[in-house]
Protein backbone atom coordinates (compact mmCIF):
# COMPACT_ATOMS: atom_id res chain seq x y z
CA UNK A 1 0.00 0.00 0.00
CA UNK A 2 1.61 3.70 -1.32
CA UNK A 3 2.23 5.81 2.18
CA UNK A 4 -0.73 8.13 1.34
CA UNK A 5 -2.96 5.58 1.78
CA UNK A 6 -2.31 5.13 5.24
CA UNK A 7 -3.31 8.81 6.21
CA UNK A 8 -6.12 8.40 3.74
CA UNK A 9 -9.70 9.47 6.46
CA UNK A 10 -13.43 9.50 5.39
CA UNK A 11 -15.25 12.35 6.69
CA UNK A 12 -18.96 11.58 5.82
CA UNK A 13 -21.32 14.76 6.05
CA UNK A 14 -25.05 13.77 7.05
CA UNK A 15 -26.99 16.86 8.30
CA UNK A 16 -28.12 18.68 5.79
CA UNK A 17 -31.53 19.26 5.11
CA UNK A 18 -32.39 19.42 1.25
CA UNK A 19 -35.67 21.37 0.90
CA UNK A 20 -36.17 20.36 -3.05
CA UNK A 21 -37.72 17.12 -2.03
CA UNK A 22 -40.34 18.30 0.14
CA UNK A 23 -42.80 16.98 1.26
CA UNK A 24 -41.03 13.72 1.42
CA UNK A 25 -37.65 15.13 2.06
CA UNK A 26 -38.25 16.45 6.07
CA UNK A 27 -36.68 18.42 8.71
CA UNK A 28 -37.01 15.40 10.48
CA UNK A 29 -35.98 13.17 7.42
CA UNK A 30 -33.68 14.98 5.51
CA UNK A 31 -32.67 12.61 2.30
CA UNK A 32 -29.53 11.52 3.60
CA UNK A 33 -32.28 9.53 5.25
CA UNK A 34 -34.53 8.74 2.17
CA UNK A 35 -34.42 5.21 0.02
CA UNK A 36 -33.92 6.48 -3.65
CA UNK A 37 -34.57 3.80 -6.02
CA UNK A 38 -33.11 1.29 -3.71
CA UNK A 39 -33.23 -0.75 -0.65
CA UNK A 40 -30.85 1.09 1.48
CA UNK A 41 -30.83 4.45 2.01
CA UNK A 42 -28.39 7.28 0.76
CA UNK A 43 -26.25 7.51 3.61
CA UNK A 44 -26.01 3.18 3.77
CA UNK A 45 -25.03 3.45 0.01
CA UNK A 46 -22.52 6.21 0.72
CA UNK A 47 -20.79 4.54 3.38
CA UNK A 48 -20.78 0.41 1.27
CA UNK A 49 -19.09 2.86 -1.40
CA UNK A 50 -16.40 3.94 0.71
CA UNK A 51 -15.65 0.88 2.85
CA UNK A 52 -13.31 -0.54 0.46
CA UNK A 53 -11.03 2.77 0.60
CA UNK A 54 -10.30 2.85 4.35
CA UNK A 55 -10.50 0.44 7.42
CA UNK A 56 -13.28 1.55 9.75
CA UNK A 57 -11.43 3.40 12.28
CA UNK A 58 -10.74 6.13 9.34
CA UNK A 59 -14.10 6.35 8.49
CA UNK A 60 -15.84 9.87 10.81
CA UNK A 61 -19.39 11.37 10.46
CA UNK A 62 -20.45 14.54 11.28
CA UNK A 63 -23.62 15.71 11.69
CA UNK A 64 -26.43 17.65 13.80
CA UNK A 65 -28.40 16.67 17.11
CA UNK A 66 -31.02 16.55 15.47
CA UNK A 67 -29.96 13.32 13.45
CA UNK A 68 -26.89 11.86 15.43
CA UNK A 69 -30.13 9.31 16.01
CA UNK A 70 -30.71 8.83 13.03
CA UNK A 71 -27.24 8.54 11.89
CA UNK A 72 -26.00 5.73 14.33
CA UNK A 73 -28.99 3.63 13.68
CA UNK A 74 -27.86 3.74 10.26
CA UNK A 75 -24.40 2.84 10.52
CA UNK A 76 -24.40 1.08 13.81
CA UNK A 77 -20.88 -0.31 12.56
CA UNK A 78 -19.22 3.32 13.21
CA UNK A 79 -18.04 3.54 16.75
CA UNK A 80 -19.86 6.58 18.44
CA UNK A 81 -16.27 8.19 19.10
CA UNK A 82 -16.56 8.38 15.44
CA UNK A 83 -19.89 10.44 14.88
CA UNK A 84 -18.75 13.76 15.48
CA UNK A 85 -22.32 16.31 16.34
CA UNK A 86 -22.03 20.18 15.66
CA UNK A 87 -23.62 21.87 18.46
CA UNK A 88 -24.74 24.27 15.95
CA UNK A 89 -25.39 24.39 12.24
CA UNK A 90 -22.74 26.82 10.66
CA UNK A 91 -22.63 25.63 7.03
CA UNK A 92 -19.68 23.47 5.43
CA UNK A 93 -16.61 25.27 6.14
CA UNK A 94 -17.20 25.17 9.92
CA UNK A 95 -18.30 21.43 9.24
CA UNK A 96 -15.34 20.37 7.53
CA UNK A 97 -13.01 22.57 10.29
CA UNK A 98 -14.35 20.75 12.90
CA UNK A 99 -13.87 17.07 11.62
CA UNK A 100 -10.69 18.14 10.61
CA UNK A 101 -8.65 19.17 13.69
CA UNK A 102 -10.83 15.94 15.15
CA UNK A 103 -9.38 13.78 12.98
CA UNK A 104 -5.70 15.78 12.71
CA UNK A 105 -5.46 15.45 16.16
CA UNK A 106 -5.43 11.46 15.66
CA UNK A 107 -3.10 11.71 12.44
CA UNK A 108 -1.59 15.00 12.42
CA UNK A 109 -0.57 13.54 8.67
CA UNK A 110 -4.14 12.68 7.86
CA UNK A 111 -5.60 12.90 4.07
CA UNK A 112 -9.25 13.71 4.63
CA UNK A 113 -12.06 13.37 1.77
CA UNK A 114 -14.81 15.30 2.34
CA UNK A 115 -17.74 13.45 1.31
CA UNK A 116 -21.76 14.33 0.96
CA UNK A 117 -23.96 11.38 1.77
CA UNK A 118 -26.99 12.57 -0.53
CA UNK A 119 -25.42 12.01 -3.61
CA UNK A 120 -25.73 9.36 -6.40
CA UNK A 121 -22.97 7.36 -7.73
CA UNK A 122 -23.41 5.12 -10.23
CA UNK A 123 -20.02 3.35 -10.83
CA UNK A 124 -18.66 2.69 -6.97
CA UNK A 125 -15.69 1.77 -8.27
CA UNK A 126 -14.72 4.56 -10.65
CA UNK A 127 -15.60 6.70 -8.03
CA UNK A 128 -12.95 5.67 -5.59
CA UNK A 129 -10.53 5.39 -8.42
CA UNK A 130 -11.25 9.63 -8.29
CA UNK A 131 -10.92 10.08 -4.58
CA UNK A 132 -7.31 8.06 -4.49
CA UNK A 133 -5.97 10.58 -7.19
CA UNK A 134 -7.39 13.34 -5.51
CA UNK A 135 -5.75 11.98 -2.09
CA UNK A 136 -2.60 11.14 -3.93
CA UNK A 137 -2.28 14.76 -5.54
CA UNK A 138 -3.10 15.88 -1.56
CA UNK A 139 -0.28 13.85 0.02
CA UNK A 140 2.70 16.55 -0.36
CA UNK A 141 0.68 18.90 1.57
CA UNK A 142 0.90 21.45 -0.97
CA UNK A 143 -2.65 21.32 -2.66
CA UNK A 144 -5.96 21.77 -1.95
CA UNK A 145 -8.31 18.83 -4.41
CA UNK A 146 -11.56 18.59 -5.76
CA UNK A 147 -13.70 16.58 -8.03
CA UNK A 148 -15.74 17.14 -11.13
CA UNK A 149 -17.12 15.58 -13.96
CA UNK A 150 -18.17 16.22 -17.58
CA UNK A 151 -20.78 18.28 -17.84
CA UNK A 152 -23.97 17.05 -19.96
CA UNK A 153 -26.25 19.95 -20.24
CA UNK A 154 -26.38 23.43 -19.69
CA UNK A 155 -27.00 23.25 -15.75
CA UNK A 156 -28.03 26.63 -14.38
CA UNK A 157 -28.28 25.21 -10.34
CA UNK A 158 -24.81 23.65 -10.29
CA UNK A 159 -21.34 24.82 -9.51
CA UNK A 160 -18.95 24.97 -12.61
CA UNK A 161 -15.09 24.72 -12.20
CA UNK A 162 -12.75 25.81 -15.33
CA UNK A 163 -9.76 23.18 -16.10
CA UNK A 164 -6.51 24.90 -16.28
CA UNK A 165 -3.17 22.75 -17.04
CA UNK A 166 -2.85 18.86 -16.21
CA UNK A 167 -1.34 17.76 -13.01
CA UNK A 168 -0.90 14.93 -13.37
CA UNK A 169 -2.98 11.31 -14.73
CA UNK A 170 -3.59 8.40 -12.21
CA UNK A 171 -5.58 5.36 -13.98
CA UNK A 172 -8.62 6.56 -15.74
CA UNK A 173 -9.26 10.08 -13.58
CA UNK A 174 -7.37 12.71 -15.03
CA UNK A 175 -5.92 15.70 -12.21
CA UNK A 176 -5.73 19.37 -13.25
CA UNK A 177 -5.20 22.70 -11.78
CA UNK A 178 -8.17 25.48 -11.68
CA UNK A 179 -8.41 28.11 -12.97
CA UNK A 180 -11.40 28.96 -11.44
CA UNK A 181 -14.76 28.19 -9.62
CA UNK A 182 -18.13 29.59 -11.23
CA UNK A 183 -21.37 29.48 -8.94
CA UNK A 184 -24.73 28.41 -10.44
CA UNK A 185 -24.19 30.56 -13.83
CA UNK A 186 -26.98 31.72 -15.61
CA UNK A 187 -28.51 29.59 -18.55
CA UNK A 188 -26.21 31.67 -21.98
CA UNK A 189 -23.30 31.58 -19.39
CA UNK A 190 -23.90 27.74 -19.13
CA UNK A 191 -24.06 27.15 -22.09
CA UNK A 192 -20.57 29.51 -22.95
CA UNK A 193 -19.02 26.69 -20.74
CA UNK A 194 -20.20 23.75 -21.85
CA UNK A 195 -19.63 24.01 -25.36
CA UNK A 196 -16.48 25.06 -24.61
CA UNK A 197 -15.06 21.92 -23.01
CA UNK A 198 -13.29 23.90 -20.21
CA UNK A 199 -15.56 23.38 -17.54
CA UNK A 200 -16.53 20.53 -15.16
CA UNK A 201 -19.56 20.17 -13.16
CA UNK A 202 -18.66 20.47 -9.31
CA UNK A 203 -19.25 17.39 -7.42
CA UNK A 204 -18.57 18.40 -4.24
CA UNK A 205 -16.12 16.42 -2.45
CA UNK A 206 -12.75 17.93 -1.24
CA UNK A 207 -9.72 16.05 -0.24
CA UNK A 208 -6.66 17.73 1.27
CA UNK A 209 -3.97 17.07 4.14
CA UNK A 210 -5.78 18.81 7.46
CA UNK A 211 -2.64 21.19 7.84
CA UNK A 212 -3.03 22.19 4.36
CA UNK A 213 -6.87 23.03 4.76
CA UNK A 214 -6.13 24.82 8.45
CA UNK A 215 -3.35 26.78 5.98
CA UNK A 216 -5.66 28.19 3.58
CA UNK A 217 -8.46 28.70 6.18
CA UNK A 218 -5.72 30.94 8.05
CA UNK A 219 -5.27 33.22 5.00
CA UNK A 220 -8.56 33.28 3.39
CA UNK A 221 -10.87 33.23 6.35
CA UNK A 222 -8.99 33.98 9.38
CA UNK A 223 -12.54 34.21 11.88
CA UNK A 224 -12.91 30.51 11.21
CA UNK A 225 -9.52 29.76 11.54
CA UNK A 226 -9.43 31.19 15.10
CA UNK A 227 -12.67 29.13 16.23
CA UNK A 228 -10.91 25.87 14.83
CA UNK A 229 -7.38 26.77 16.57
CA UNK A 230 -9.01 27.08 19.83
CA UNK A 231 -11.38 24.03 19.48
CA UNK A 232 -8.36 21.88 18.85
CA UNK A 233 -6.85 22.56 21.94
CA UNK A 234 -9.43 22.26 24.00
CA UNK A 235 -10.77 19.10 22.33
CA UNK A 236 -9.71 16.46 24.97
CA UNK A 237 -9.70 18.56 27.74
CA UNK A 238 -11.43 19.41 30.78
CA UNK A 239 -15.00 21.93 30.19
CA UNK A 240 -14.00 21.40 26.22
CA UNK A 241 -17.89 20.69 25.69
CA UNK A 242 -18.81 23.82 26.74
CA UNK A 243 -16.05 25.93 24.90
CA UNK A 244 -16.65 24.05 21.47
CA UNK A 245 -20.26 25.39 21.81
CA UNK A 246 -19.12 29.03 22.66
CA UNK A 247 -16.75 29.34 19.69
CA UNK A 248 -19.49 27.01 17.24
CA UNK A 249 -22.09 29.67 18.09
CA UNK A 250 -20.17 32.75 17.12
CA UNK A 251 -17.84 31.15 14.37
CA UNK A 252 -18.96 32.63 10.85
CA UNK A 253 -21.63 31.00 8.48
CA UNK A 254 -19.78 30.04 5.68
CA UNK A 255 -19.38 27.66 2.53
CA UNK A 256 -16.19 25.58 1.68
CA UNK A 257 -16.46 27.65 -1.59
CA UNK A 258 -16.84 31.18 -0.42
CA UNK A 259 -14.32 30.39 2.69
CA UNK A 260 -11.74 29.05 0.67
CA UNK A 261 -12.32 27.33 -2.65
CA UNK A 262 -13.23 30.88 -4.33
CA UNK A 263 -10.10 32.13 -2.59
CA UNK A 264 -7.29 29.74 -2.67
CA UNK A 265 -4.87 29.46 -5.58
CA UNK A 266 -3.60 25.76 -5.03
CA UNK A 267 -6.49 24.04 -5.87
CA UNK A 268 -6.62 20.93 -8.12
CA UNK A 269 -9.48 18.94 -9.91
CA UNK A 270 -9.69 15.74 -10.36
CA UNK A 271 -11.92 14.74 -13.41
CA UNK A 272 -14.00 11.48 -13.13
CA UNK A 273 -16.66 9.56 -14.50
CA UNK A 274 -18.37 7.69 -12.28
CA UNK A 275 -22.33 7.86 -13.01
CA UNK A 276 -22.89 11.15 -10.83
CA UNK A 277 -26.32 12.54 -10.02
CA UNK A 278 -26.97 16.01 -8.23
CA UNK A 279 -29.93 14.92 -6.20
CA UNK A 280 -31.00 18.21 -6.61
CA UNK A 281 -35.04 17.68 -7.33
CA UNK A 282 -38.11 15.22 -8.19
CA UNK A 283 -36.84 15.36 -12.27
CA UNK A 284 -33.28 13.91 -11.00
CA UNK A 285 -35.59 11.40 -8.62
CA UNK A 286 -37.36 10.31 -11.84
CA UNK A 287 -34.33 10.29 -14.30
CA UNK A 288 -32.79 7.47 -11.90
CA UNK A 289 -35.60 5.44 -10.85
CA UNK A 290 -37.41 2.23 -12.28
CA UNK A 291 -39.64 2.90 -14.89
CA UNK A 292 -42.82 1.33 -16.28
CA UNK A 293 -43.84 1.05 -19.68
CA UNK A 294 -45.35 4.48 -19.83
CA UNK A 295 -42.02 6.40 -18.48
CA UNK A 296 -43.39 6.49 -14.79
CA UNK A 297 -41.04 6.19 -11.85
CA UNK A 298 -43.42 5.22 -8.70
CA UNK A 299 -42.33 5.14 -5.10
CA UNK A 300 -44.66 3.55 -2.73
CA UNK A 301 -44.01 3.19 0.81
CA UNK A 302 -45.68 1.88 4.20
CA UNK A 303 -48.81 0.86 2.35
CA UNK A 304 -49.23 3.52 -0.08
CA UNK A 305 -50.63 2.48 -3.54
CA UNK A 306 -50.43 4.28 -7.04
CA UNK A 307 -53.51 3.66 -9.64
CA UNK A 308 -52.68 5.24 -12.97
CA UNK A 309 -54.27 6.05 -15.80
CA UNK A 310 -53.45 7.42 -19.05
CA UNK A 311 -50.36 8.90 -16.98
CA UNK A 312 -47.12 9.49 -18.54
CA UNK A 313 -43.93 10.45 -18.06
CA UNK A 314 -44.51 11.25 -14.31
CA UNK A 315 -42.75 10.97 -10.64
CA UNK A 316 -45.10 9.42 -8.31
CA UNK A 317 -44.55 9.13 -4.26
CA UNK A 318 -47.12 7.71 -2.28
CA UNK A 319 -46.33 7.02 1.36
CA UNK A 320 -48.80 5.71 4.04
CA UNK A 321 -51.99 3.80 3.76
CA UNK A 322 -53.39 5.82 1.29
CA UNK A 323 -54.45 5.38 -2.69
CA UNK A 324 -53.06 7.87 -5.10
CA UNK A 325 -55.09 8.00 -8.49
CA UNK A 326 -54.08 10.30 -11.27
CA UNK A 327 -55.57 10.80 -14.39
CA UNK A 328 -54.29 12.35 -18.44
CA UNK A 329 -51.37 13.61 -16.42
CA UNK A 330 -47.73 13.75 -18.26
CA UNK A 331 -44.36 14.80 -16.91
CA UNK A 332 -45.66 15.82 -13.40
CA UNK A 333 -44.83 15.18 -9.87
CA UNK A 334 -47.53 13.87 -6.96
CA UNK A 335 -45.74 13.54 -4.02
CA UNK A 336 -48.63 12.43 -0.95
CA UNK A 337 -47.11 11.74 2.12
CA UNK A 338 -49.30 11.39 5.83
CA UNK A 339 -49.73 15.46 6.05
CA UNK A 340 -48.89 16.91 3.15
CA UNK A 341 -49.51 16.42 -0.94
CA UNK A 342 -47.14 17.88 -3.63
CA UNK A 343 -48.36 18.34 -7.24
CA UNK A 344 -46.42 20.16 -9.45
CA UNK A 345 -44.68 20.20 -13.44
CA UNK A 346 -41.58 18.00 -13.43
CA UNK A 347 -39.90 20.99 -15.33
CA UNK A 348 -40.88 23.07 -13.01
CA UNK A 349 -39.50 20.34 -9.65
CA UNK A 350 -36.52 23.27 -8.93
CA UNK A 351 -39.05 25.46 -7.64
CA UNK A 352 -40.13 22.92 -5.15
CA UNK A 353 -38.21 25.34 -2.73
CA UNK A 354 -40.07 28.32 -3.05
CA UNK A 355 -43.08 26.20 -1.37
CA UNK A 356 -40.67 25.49 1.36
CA UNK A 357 -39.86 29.28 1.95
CA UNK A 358 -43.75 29.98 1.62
CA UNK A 359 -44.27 27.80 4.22
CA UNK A 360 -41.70 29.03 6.43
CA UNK A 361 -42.89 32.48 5.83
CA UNK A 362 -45.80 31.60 6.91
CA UNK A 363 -44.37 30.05 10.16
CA UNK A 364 -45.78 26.45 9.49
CA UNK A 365 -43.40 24.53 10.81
CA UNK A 366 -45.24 21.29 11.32
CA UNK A 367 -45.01 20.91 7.40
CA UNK A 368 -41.21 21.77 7.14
């Protein structure tokens, strides 16, 4: 085994919430949670795609109170040492800070990847093929990695990153060095980029050595820096609990990206192709599901049925012990769970969200 893989850790991130499922995507059941045209659900399948890279005891979770629950019943196999809770939500870069200097102080030569558990993967194997170039390119210290992947359409809700020169080739994933990260362009933009052949989709994970990440926290976003410094040395200690907390609640609120990936100049990508899937809305849901013979993807759960007729095209979710019956419908989504009912154009399943911040408007929390 090459000396990098010896450092190599898996942080797994499970508590986000993902609003562009709702109704069957929860507060309570974010889709980490959810089964998505499968038996297990998308945080079992993310950590049976990882388990070949890494024994367990380099395998760490992070996630909220609100799902540490949730998250060992799971993946009972993960020692509870190992699930590491925020004590507040402070988005990714605060996330990512915090399993790093946990797992840094075990291995202060530690590799970590930075992985989402709501994604989909479609070829395990060429996806860990990507991660051990990315950790590989990592090892010296020096760089900061990525991952992307071809782009197939114009995306206008996805990240874009621009290829500069190659770093270097490692089996079938080829490493370069960015030029630069573009957020969620708008549709002519998109399709500038894609038609140029420059540009890879952002996939999200991020692989560096934990001194290289602290690094390039310390020049590009110093606040965060500070809270991480000072929860590393009081991690074992005595009253640590308490001073975590106190820095977690007034450390900033920021992305990986705007914290650092925006920022930093020694970032690499590593470009894959491994069957990727933003699981970004219901048209993504239905794109990877089973179909029947008239293009329908149905999902029924704990006794829910589906009856349709003269219905094409459509995503269908019906959860509890309840009949759903539609009718001359094509390229929509129902979504009925036990107190709530979704129905709404599958071209139109991005703006799923906007019900969400209705609702929250409206202070209707019960339905969130």
């Amino acid at each position: 085994m090459e000396e990098y893989r010896k450092h190599l850790y898996i942080l797994i991130f499970c508590g986000g919430g993902g609003t562009r499922l709702w109704p069957y995507s929860r507060d309570v059941r974010p889709k980490q949670f959810l089964k998505i045209g499968g038996p297990h659900s998308l945080i079992r399948e993310t950590f049976e795609r990882l388990r070949p890279l890494v024994s367990l005891e380099r395998i760490f979770l992070i996630t909220g109170h609100d799902y540490r629950d949730e998250v060992e019943e799971e993946l009972p196999e993960i020692p509870k040492s190992q699930v590491i809770v925020e004590p507040a939500r402070r988005n990714t870069a605060m996330a990512a800070g915090y399993g790093a200097v946990v797992i840094g102080t075990k291995d202060p030569k530690a590799i970590v990847a930075n992985i989402w558990a709501d994604q989909v993967i479609q070829n395990p194997e060429a996806f860990r093929g990507a991660l051990l170039a990315g950790a590989k390119a990592a090892s010296d210290g020096l760089n900061l990695v990525t991952v992307g992947v071809t782009p197939k359409y114009p995306h206008t809700g996805l990240g874009y990153i621009k290829k500069d020169k190659v770093y270097s080739a490692e089996g079938a994933a080829t490493v370069y060095k960015v030029e630069k990260f573009i957020e969620k362009p708008k549709l002519p933009e998109a399709k500038k980029m894609v038609a140029s052949g420059e540009y890879l989709w952002h996939t999200a994970p991020m692989i560096w050595r934990v001194d290289a990440f602290l690094g390039g926290l310390k020049i590009h976003s110093q606040d965060t820096y500070k809270r991480l410094v000072t929860i590393a040395s009081v991690l074992s200690g005595k009253g640590s609990k308490d001073r975590i907390n106190k820095e977690y609640l007034s450390a900033p609120d920021l992305s990986i990206d705007f914290a650092l990936a925006e920022k930093a100049k020694n970032f690499l990508v590593v470009e894959g192709e491994f069957g990727w899937r933003d699981l970004g809305d219901f048209s993504v849901m239905w794109a990877i599901g089973k179909k029947d013979s008239q293009g329908n993807s149905a999902l029924t759960l704990d006794g829910g049925e589906w009856l349709g007729i003269e219905t094409k095209e459509s995503m269908i979710i019906s959860e509890g012990k309840r009949l759903v019956a539609t009718y001359g419908l094509t390229d929509m989504v129902v979504v009925a769970t036990d107190d709530a009912v979704l129905v709404i154009p599958k071209s139109q399943a991005q703006k799923v969200k906007k019900i969400v911040e209705a609702l929250k408007e409206a202070r209707k929390k019960d339905f969130l």
